[in-house]
N, C-alpha and C. Protein backbone atom coordinates (compact mmCIF):
# COMPACT_ATOMS: atom_id res chain seq x y z
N UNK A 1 54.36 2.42 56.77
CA UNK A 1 54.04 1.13 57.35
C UNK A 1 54.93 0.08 56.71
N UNK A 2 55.31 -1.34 57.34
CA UNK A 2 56.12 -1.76 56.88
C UNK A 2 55.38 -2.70 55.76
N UNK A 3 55.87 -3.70 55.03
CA UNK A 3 55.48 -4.41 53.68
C UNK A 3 54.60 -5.45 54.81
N UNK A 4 53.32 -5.31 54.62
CA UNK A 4 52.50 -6.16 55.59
C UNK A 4 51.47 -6.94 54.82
N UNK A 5 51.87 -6.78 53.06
CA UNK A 5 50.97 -7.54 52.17
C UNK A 5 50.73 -8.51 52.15
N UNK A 6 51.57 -9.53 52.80
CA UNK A 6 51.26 -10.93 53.14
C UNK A 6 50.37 -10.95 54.20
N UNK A 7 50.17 -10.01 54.89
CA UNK A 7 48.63 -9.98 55.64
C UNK A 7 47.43 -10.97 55.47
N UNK A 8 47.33 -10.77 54.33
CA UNK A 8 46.13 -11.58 53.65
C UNK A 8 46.12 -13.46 53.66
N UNK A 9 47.53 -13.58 53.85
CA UNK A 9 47.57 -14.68 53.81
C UNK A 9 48.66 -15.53 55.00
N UNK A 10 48.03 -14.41 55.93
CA UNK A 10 48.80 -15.09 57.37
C UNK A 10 47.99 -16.16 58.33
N UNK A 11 48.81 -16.89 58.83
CA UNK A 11 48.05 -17.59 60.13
C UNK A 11 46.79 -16.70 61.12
N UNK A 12 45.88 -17.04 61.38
CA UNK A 12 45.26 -16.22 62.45
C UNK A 12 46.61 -15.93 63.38
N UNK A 13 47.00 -16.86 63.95
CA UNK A 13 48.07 -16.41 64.82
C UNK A 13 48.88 -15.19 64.47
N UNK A 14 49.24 -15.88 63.47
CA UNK A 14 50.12 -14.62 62.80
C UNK A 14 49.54 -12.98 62.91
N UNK A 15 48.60 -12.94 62.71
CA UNK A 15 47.41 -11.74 62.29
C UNK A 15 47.43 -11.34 63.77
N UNK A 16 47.29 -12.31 64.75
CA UNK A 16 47.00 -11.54 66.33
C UNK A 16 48.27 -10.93 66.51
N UNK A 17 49.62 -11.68 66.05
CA UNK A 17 50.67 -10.86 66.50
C UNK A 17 50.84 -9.63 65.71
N UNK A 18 50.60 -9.59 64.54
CA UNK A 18 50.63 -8.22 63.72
C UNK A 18 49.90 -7.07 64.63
N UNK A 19 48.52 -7.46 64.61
CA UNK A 19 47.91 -6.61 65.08
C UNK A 19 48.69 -5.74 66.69
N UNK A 20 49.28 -6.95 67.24
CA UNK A 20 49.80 -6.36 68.67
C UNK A 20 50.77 -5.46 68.82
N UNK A 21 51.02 -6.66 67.44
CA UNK A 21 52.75 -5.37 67.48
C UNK A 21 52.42 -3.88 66.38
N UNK A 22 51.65 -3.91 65.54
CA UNK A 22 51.07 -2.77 65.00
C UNK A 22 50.46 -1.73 66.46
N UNK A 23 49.73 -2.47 66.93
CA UNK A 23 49.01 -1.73 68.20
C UNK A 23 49.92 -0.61 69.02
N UNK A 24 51.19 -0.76 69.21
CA UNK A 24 52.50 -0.57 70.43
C UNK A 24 53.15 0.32 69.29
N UNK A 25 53.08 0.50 67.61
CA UNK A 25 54.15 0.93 67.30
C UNK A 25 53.88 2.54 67.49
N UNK A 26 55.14 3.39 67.74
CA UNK A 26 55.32 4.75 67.69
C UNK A 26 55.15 5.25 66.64
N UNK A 27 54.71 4.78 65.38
CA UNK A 27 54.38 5.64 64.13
C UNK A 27 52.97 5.41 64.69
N UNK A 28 52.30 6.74 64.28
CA UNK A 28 50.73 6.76 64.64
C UNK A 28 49.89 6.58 63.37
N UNK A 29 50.79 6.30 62.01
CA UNK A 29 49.91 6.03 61.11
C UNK A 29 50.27 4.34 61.41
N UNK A 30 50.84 3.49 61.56
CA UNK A 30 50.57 2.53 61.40
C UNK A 30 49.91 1.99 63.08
N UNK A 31 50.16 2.34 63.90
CA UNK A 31 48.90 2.37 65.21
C UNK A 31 48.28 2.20 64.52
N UNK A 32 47.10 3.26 63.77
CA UNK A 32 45.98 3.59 63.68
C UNK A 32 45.33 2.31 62.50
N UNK A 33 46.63 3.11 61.34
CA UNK A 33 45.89 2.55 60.20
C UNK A 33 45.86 1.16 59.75
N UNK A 34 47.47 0.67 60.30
CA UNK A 34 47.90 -0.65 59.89
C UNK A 34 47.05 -1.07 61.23
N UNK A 35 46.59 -0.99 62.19
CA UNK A 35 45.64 -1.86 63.26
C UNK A 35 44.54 -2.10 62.47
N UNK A 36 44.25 -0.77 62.16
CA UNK A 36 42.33 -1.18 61.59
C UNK A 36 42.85 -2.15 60.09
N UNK A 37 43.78 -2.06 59.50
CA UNK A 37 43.67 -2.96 58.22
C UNK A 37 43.60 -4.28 58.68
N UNK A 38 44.51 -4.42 59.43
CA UNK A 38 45.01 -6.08 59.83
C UNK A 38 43.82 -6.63 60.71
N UNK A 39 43.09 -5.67 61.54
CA UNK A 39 41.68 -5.82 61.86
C UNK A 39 40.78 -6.28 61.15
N UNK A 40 41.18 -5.69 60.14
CA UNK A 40 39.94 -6.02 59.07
C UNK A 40 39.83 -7.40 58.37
N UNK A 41 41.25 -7.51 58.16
CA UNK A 41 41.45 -9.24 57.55
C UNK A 41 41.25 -10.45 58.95
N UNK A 42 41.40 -10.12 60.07
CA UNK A 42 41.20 -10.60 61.36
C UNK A 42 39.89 -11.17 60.99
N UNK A 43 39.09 -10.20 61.38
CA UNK A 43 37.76 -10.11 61.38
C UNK A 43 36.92 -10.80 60.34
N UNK A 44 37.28 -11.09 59.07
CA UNK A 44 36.75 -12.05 58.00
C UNK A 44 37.74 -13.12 58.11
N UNK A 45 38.57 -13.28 58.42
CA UNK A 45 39.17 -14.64 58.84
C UNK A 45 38.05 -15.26 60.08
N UNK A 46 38.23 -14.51 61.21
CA UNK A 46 37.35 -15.13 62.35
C UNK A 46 35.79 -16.02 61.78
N UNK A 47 35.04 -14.61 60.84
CA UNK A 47 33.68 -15.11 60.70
C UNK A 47 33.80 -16.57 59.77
N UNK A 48 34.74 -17.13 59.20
CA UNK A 48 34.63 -18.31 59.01
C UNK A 48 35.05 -19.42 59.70
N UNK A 49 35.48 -19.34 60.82
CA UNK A 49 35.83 -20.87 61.64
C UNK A 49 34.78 -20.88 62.60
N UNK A 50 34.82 -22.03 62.42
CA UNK A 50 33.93 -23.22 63.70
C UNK A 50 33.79 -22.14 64.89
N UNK A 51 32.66 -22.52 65.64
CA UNK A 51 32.73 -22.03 67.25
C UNK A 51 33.38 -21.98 67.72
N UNK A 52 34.13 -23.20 67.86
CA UNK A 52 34.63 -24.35 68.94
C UNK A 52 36.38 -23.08 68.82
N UNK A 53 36.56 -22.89 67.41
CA UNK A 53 37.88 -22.42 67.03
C UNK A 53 37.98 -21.06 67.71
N UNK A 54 36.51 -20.37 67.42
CA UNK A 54 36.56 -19.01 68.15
C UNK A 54 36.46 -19.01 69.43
N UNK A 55 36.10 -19.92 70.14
CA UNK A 55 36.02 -20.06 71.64
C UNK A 55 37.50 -20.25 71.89
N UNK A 56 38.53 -21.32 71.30
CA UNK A 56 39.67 -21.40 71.54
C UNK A 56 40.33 -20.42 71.74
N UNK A 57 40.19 -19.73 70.45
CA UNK A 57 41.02 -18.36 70.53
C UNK A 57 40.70 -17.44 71.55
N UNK A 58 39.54 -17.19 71.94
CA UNK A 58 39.38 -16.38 73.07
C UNK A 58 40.02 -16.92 74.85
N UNK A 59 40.09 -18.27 74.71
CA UNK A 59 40.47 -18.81 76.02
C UNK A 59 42.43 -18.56 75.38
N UNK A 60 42.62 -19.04 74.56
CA UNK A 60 44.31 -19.12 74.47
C UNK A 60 44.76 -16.87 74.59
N UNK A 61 43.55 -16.23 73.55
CA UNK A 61 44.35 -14.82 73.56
C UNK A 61 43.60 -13.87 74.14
N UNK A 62 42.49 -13.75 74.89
CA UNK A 62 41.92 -12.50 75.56
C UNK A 62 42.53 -12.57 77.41
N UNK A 63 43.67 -12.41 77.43
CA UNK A 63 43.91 -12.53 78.78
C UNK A 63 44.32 -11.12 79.47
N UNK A 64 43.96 -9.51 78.70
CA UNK A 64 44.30 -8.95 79.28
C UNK A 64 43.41 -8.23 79.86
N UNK A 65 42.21 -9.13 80.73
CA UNK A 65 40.73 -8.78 81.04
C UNK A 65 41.06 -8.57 82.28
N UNK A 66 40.17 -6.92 82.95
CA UNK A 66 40.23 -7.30 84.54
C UNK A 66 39.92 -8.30 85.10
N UNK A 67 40.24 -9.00 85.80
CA UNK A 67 40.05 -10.30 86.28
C UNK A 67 38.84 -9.89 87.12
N UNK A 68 38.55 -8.86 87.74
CA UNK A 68 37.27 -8.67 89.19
C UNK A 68 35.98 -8.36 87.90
N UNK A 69 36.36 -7.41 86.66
CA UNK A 69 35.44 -6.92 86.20
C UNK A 69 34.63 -8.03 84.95
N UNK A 70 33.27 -7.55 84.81
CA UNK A 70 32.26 -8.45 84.05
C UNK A 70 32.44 -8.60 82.57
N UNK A 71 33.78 -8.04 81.92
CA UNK A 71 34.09 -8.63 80.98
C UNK A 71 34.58 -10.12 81.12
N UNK A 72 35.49 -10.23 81.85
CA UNK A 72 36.03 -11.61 82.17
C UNK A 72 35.17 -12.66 82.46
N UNK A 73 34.02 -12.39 82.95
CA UNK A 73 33.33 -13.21 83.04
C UNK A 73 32.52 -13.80 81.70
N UNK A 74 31.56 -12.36 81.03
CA UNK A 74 31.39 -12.73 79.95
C UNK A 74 32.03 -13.66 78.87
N UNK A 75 33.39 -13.43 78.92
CA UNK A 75 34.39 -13.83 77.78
C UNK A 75 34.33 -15.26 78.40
N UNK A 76 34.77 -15.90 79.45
CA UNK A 76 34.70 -17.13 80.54
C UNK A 76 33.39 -17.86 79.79
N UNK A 77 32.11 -17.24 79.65
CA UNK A 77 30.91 -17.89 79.68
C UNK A 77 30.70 -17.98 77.99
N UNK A 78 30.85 -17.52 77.29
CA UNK A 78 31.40 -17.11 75.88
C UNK A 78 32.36 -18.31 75.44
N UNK A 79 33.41 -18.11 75.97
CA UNK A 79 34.13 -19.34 75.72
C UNK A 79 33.80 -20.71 75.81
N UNK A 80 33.12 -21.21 77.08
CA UNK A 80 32.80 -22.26 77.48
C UNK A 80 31.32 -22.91 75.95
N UNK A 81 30.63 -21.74 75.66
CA UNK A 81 29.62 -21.88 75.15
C UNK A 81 30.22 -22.29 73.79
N UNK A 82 31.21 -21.72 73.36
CA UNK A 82 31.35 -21.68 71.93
C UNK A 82 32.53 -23.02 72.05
N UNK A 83 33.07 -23.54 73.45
CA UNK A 83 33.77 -24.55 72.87
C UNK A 83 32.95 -25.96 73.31
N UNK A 84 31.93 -25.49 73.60
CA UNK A 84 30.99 -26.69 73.82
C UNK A 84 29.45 -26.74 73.50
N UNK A 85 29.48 -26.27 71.59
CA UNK A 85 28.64 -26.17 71.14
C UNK A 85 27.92 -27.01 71.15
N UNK A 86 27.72 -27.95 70.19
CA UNK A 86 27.59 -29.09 69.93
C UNK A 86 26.50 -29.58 71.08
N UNK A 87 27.07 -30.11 72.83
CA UNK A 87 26.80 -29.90 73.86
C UNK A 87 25.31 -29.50 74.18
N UNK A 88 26.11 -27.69 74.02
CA UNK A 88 24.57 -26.82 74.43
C UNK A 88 23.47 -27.15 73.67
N UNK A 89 23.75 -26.85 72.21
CA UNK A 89 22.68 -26.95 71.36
C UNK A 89 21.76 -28.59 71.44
N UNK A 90 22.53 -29.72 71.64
CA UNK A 90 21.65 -31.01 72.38
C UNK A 90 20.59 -30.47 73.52
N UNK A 91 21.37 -29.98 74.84
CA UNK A 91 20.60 -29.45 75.92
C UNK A 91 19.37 -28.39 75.57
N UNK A 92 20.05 -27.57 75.00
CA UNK A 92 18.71 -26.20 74.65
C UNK A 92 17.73 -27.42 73.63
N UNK A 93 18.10 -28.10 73.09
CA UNK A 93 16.73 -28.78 72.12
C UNK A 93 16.30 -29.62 72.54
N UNK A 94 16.82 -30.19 73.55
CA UNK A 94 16.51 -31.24 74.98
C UNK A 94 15.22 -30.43 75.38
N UNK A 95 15.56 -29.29 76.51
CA UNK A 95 14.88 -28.49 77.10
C UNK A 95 13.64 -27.76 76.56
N UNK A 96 13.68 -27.82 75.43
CA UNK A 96 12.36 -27.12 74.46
C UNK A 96 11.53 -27.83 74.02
N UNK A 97 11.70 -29.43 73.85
CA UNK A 97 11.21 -30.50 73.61
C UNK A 97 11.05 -30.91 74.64
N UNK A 98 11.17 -31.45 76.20
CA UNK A 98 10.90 -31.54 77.33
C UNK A 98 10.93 -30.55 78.35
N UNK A 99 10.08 -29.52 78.28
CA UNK A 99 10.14 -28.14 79.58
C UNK A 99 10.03 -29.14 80.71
């Protein structure tokens, strides 16, 4: 695998492109292994930003969704929710306090 130790201290951005281009490569140890590592720092990067940030990211990088099928939608409704937290959470405490 190539020197990917700065991993740890890449842009999210950065990290989505690793991962993509890890994803495509013809060595099957770094497919496999360098995906799930760089996954892994992904993945505790993500659980600390804002909603609003993870909703972004899903509207700017999940675009390779069937467009007919009910992922896309999910991710659509997902997004909207998480970039208009703030928002919902007024309404849902609106709505529970006035049925």
């Amino acid at each position: 695998m190539h020197d990917h130790c700065s991993a740890e201290t890449m842009s999210i951005e950065g990290l989505i492109g690793l991962q993509r281009t890890l994803s495509l490569s013809r060595n099957p140890f770094e497919r496999v292994i360098g995906t799930l590592c760089v996954a892994g720092i992904l993945k505790a990067r993500l659980t600390v930003l804002p909603d609003e940030a993870v909703g972004q990211l899903m509207v700017d990088h999940v675009t390779d969704l069937n467009l007919l099928g009910p992922e896309c939608v999910i991710v659509e409704v997902a997004s909207e929710r998480l970039l208009n937290t703030s928002s919902v959470l007024v309404k849902t405490t609106k709505e529970n306090i006035h049925p």
